[in-house]
PDB file of N, CA and C in Angstrom:
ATOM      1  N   UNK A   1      87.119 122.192  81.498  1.00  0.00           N
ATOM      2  CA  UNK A   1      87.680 120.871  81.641  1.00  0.00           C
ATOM      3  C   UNK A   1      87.086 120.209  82.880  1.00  0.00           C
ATOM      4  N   UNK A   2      86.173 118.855  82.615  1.00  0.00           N
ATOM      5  CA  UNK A   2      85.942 118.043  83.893  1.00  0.00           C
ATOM      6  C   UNK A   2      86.933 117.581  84.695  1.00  0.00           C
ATOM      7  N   UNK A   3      87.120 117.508  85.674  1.00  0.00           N
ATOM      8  CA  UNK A   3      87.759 116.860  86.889  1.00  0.00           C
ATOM      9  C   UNK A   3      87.354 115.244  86.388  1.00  0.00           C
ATOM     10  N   UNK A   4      88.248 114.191  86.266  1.00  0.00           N
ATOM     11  CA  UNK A   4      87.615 112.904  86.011  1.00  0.00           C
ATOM     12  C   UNK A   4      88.370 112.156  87.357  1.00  0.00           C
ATOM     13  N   UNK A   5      87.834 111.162  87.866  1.00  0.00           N
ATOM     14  CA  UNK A   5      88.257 110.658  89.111  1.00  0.00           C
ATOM     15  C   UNK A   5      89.344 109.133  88.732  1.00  0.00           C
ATOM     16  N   UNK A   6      90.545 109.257  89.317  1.00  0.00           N
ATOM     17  CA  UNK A   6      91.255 108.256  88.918  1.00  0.00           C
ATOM     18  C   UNK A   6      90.846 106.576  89.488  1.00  0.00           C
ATOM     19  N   UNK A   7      91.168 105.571  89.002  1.00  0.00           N
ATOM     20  CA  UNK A   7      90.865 104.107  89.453  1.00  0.00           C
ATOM     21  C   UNK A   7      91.483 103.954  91.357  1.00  0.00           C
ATOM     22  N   UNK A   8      92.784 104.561  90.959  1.00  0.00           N
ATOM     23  CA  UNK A   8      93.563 104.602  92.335  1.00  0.00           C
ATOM     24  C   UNK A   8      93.740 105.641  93.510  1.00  0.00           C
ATOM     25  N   UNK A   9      93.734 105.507  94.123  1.00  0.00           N
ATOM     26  CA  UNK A   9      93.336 106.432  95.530  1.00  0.00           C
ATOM     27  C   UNK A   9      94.973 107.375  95.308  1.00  0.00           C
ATOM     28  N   UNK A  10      94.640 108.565  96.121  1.00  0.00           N
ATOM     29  CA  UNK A  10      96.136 109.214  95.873  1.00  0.00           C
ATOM     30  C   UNK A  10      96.838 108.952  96.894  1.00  0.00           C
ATOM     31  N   UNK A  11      96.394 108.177  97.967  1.00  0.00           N
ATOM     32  CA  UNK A  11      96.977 108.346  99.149  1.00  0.00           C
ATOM     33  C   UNK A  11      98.001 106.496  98.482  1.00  0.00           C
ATOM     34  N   UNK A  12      97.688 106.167  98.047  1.00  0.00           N
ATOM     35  CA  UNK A  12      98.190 104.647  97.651  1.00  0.00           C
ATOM     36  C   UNK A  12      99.236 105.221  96.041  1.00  0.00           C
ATOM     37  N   UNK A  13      98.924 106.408  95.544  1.00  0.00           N
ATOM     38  CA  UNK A  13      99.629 106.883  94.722  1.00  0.00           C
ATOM     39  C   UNK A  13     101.187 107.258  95.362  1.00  0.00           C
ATOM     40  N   UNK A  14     101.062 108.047  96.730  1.00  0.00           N
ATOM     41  CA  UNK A  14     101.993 108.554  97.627  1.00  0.00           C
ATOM     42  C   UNK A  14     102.710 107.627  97.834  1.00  0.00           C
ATOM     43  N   UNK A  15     102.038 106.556  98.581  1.00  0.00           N
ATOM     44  CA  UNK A  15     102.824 104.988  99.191  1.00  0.00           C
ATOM     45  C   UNK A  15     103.871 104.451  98.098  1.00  0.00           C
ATOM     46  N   UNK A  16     103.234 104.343  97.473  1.00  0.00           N
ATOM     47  CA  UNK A  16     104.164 103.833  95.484  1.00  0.00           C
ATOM     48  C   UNK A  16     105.003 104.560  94.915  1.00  0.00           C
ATOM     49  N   UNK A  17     104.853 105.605  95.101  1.00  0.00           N
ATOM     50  CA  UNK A  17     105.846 106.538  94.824  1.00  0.00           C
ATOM     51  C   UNK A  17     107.627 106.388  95.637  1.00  0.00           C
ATOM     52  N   UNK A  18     106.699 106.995  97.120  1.00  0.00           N
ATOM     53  CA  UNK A  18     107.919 107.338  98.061  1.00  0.00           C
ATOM     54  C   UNK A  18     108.995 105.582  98.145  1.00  0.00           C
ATOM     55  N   UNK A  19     107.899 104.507  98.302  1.00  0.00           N
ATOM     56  CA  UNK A  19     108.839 102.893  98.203  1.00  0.00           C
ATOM     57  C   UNK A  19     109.432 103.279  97.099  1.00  0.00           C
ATOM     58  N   UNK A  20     109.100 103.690  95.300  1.00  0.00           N
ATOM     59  CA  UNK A  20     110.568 103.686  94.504  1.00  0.00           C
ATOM     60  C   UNK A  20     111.326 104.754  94.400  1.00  0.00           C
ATOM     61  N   UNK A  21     111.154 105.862  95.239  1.00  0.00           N
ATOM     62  CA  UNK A  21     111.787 106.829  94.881  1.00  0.00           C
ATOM     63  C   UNK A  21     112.623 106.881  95.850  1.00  0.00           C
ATOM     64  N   UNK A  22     112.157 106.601  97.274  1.00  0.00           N
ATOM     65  CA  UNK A  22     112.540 106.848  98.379  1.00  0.00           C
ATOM     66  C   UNK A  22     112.196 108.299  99.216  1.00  0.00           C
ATOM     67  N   UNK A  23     113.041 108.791 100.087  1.00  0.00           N
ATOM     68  CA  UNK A  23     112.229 110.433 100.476  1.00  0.00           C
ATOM     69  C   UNK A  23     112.668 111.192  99.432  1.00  0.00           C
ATOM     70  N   UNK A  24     111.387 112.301  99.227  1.00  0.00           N
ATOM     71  CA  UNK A  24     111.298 113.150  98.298  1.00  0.00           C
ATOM     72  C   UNK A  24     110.996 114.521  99.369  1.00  0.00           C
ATOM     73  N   UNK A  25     111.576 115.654  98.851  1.00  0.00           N
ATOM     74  CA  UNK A  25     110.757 117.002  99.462  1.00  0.00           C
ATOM     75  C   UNK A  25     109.155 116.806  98.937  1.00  0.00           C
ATOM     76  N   UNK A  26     108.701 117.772  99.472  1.00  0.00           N
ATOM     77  CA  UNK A  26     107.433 117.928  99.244  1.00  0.00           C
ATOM     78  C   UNK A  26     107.199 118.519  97.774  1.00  0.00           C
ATOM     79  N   UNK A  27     108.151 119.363  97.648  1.00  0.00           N
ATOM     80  CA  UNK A  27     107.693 120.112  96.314  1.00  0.00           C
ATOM     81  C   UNK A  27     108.058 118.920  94.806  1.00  0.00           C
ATOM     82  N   UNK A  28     109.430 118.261  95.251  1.00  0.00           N
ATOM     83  CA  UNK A  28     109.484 117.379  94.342  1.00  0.00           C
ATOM     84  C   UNK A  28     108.091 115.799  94.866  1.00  0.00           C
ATOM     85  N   UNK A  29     107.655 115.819  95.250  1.00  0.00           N
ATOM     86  CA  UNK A  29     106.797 114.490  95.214  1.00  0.00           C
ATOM     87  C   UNK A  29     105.331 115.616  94.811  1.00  0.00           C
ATOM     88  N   UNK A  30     105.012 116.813  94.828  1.00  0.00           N
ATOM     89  CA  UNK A  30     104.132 116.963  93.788  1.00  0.00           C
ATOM     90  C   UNK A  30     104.045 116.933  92.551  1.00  0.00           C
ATOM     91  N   UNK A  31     105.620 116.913  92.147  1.00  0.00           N
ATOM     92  CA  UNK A  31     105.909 117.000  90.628  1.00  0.00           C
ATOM     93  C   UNK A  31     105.984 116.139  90.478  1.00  0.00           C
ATOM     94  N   UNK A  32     106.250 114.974  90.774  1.00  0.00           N
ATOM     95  CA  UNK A  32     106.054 113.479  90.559  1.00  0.00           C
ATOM     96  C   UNK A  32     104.714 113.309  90.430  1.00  0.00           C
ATOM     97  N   UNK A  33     104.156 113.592  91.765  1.00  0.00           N
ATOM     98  CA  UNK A  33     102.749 113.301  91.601  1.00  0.00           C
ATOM     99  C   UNK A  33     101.895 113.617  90.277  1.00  0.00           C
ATOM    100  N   UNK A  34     102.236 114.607  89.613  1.00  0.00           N
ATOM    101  CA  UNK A  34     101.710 115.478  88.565  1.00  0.00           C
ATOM    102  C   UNK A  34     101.881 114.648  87.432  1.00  0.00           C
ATOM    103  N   UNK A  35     103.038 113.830  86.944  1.00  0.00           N
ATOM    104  CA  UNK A  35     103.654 113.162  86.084  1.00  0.00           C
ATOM    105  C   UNK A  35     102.753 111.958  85.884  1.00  0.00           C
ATOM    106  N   UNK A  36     102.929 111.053  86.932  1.00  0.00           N
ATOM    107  CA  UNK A  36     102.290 110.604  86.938  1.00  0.00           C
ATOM    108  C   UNK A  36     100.548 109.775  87.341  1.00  0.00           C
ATOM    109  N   UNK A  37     100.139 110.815  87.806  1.00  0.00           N
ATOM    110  CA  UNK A  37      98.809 110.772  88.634  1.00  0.00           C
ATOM    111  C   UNK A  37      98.083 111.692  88.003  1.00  0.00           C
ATOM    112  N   UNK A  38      98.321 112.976  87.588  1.00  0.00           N
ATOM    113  CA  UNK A  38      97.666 114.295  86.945  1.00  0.00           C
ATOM    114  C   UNK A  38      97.909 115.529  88.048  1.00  0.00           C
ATOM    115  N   UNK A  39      97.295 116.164  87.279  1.00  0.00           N
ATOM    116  CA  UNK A  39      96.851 117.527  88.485  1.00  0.00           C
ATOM    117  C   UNK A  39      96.513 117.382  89.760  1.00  0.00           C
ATOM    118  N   UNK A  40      97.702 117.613  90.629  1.00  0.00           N
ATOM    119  CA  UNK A  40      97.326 117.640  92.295  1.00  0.00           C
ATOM    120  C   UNK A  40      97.703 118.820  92.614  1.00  0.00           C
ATOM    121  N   UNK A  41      96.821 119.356  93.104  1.00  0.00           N
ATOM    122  CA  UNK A  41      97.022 120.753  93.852  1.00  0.00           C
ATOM    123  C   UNK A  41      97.682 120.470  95.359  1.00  0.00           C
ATOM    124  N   UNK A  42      98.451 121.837  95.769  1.00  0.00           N
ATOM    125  CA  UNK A  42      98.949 121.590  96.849  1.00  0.00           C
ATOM    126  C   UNK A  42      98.716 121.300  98.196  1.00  0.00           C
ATOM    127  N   UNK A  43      97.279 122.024  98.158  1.00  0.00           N
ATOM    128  CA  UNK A  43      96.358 121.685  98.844  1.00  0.00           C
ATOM    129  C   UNK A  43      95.900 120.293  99.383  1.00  0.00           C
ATOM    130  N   UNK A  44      95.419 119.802  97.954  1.00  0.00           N
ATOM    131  CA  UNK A  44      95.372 118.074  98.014  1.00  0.00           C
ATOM    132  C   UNK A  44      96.111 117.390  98.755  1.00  0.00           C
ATOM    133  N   UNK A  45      97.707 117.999  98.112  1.00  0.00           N
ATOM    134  CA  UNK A  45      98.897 116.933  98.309  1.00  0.00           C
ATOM    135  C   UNK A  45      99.039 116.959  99.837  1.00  0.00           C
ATOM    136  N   UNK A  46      98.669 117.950 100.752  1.00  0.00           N
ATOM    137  CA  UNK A  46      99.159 118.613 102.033  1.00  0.00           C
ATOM    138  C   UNK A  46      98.492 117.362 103.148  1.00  0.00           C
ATOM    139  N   UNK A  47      96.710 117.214 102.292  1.00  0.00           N
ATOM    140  CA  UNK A  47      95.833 117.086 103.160  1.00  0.00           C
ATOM    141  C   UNK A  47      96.185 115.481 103.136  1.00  0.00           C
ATOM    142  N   UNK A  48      96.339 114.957 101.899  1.00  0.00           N
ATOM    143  CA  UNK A  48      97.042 113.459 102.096  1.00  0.00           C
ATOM    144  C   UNK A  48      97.976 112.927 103.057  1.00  0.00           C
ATOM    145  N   UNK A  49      99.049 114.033 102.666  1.00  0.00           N
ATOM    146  CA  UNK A  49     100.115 113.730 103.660  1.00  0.00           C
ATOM    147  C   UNK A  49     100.006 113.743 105.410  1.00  0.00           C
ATOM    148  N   UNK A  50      98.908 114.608 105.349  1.00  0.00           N
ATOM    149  CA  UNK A  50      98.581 114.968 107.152  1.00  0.00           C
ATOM    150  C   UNK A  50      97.601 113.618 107.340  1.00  0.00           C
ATOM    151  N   UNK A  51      96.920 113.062 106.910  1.00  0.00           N
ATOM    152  CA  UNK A  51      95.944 111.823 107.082  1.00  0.00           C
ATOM    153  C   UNK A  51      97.309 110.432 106.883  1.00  0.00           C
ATOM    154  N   UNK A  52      97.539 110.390 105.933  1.00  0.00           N
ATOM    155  CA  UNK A  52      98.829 109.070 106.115  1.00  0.00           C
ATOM    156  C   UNK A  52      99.868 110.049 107.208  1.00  0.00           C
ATOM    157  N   UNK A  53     100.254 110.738 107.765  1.00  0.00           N
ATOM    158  CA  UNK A  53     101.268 110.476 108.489  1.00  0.00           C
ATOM    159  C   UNK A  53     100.456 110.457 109.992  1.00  0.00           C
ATOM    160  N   UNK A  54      99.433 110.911 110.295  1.00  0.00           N
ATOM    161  CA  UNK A  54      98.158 110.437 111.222  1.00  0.00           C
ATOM    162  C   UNK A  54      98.081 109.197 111.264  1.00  0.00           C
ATOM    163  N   UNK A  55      98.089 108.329 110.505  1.00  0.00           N
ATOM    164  CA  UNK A  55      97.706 107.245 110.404  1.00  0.00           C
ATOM    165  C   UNK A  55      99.294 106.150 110.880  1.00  0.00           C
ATOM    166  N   UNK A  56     100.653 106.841 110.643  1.00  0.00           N
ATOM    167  CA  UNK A  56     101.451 106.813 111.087  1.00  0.00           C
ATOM    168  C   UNK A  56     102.243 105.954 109.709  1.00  0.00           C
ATOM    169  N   UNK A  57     101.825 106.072 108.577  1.00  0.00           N
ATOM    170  CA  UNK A  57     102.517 105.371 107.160  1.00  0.00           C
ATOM    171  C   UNK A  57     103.838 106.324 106.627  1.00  0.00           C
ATOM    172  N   UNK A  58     103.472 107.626 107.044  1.00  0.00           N
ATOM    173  CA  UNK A  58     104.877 107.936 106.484  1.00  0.00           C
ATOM    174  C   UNK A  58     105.140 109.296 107.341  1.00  0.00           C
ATOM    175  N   UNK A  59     106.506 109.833 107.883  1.00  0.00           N
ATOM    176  CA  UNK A  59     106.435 111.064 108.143  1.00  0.00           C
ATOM    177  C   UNK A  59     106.640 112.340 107.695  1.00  0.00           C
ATOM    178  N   UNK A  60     106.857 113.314 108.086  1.00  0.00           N
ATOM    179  CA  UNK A  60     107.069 114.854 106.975  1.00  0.00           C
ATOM    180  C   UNK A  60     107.708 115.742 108.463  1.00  0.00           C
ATOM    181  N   UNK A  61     108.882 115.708 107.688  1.00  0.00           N
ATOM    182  CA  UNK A  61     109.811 116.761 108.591  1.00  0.00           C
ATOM    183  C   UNK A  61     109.983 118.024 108.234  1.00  0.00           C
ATOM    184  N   UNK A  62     110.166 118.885 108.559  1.00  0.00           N
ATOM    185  CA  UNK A  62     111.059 120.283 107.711  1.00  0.00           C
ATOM    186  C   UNK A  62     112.663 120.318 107.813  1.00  0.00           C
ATOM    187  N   UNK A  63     112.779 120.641 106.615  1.00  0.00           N
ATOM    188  CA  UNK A  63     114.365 120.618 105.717  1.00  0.00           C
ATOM    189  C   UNK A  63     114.526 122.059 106.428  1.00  0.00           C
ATOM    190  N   UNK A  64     113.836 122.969 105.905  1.00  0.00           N
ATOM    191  CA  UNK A  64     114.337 124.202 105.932  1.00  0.00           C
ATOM    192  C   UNK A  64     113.046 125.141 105.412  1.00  0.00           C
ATOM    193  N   UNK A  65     112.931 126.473 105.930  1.00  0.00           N
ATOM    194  CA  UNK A  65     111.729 127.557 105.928  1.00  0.00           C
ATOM    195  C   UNK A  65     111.442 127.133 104.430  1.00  0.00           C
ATOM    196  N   UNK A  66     109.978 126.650 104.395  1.00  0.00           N
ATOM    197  CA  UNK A  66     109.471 126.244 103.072  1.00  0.00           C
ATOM    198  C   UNK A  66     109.708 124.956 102.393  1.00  0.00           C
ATOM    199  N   UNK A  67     110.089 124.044 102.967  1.00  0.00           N
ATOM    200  CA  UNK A  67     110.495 123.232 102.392  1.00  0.00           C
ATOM    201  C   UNK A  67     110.524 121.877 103.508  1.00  0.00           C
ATOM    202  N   UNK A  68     110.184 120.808 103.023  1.00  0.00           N
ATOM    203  CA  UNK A  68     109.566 119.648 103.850  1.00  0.00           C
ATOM    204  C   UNK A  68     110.292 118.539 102.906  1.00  0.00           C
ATOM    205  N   UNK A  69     110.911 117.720 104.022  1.00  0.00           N
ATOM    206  CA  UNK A  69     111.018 116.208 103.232  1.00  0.00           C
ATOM    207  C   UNK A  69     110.167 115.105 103.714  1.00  0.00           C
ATOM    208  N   UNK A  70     109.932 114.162 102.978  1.00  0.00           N
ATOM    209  CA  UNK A  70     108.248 113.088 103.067  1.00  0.00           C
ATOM    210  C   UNK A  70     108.831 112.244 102.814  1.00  0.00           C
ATOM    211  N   UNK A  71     108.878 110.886 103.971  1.00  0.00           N
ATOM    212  CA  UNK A  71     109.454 109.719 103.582  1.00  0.00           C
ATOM    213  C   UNK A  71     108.494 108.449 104.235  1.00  0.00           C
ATOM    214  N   UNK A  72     108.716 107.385 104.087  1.00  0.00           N
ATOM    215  CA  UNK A  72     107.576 106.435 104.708  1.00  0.00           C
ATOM    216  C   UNK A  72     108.250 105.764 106.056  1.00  0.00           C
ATOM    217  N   UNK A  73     107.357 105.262 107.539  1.00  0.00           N
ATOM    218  CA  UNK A  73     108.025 105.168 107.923  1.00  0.00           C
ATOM    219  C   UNK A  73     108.610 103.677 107.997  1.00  0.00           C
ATOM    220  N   UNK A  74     108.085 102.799 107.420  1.00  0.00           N
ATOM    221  CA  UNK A  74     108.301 101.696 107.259  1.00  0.00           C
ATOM    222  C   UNK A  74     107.072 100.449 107.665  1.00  0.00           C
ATOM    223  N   UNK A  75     106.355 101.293 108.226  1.00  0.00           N
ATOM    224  CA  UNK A  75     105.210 100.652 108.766  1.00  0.00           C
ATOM    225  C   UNK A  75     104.241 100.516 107.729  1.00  0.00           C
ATOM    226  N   UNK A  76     103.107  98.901 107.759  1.00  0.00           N
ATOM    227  CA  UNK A  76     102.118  98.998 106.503  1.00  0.00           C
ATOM    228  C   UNK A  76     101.420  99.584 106.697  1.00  0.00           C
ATOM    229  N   UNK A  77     100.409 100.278 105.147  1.00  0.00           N
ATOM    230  CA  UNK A  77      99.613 100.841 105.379  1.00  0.00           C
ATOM    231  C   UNK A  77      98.471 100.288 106.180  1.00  0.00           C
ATOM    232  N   UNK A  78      97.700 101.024 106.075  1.00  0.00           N
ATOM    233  CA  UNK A  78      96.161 100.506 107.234  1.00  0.00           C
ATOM    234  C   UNK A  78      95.252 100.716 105.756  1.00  0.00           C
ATOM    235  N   UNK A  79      95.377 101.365 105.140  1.00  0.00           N
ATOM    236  CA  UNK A  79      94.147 101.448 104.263  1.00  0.00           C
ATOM    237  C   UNK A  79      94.084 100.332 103.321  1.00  0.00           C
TER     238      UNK A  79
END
């Protein structure tokens, strides 16, 4: 199976998401992500989240050992 590259960036997939969903854990905003975006590995999803919350668009706290909640911080994106 080819890898095919989507129209929309994932990091603008994240942004769209978390505004209608609001904060999600991490494990549930990959399964979102999956739904609707395709196959994101966790990997992927990790390295997104560390570049937008660098960038200062959204942050990622820990809930509890293994487990992270991801919310935006209200600020626009830069990209």
């Amino acid at each position: 199976m080819s890898k095919v590259w989507s129209p929309r960036p994932i990091s603008l997939a994240i942004v769209e998401l978390l505004e209608r969903k609001g904060p999600l854990t991490d494990v549930a905003l990959q399964k979102e992500m999956e739904d609707s975006f395709g196959e994101v590995s966790f990997r992927e999803l990790n390295k997104e989240l560390m570049r937008l919350e660098m960038q200062g668009v959204l942050r990622v706290s820990r809930l509890m050992k293994g487990k992270r909640q991801v919310e935006l911080t209200g600020k626009p994106a830069i990209d």
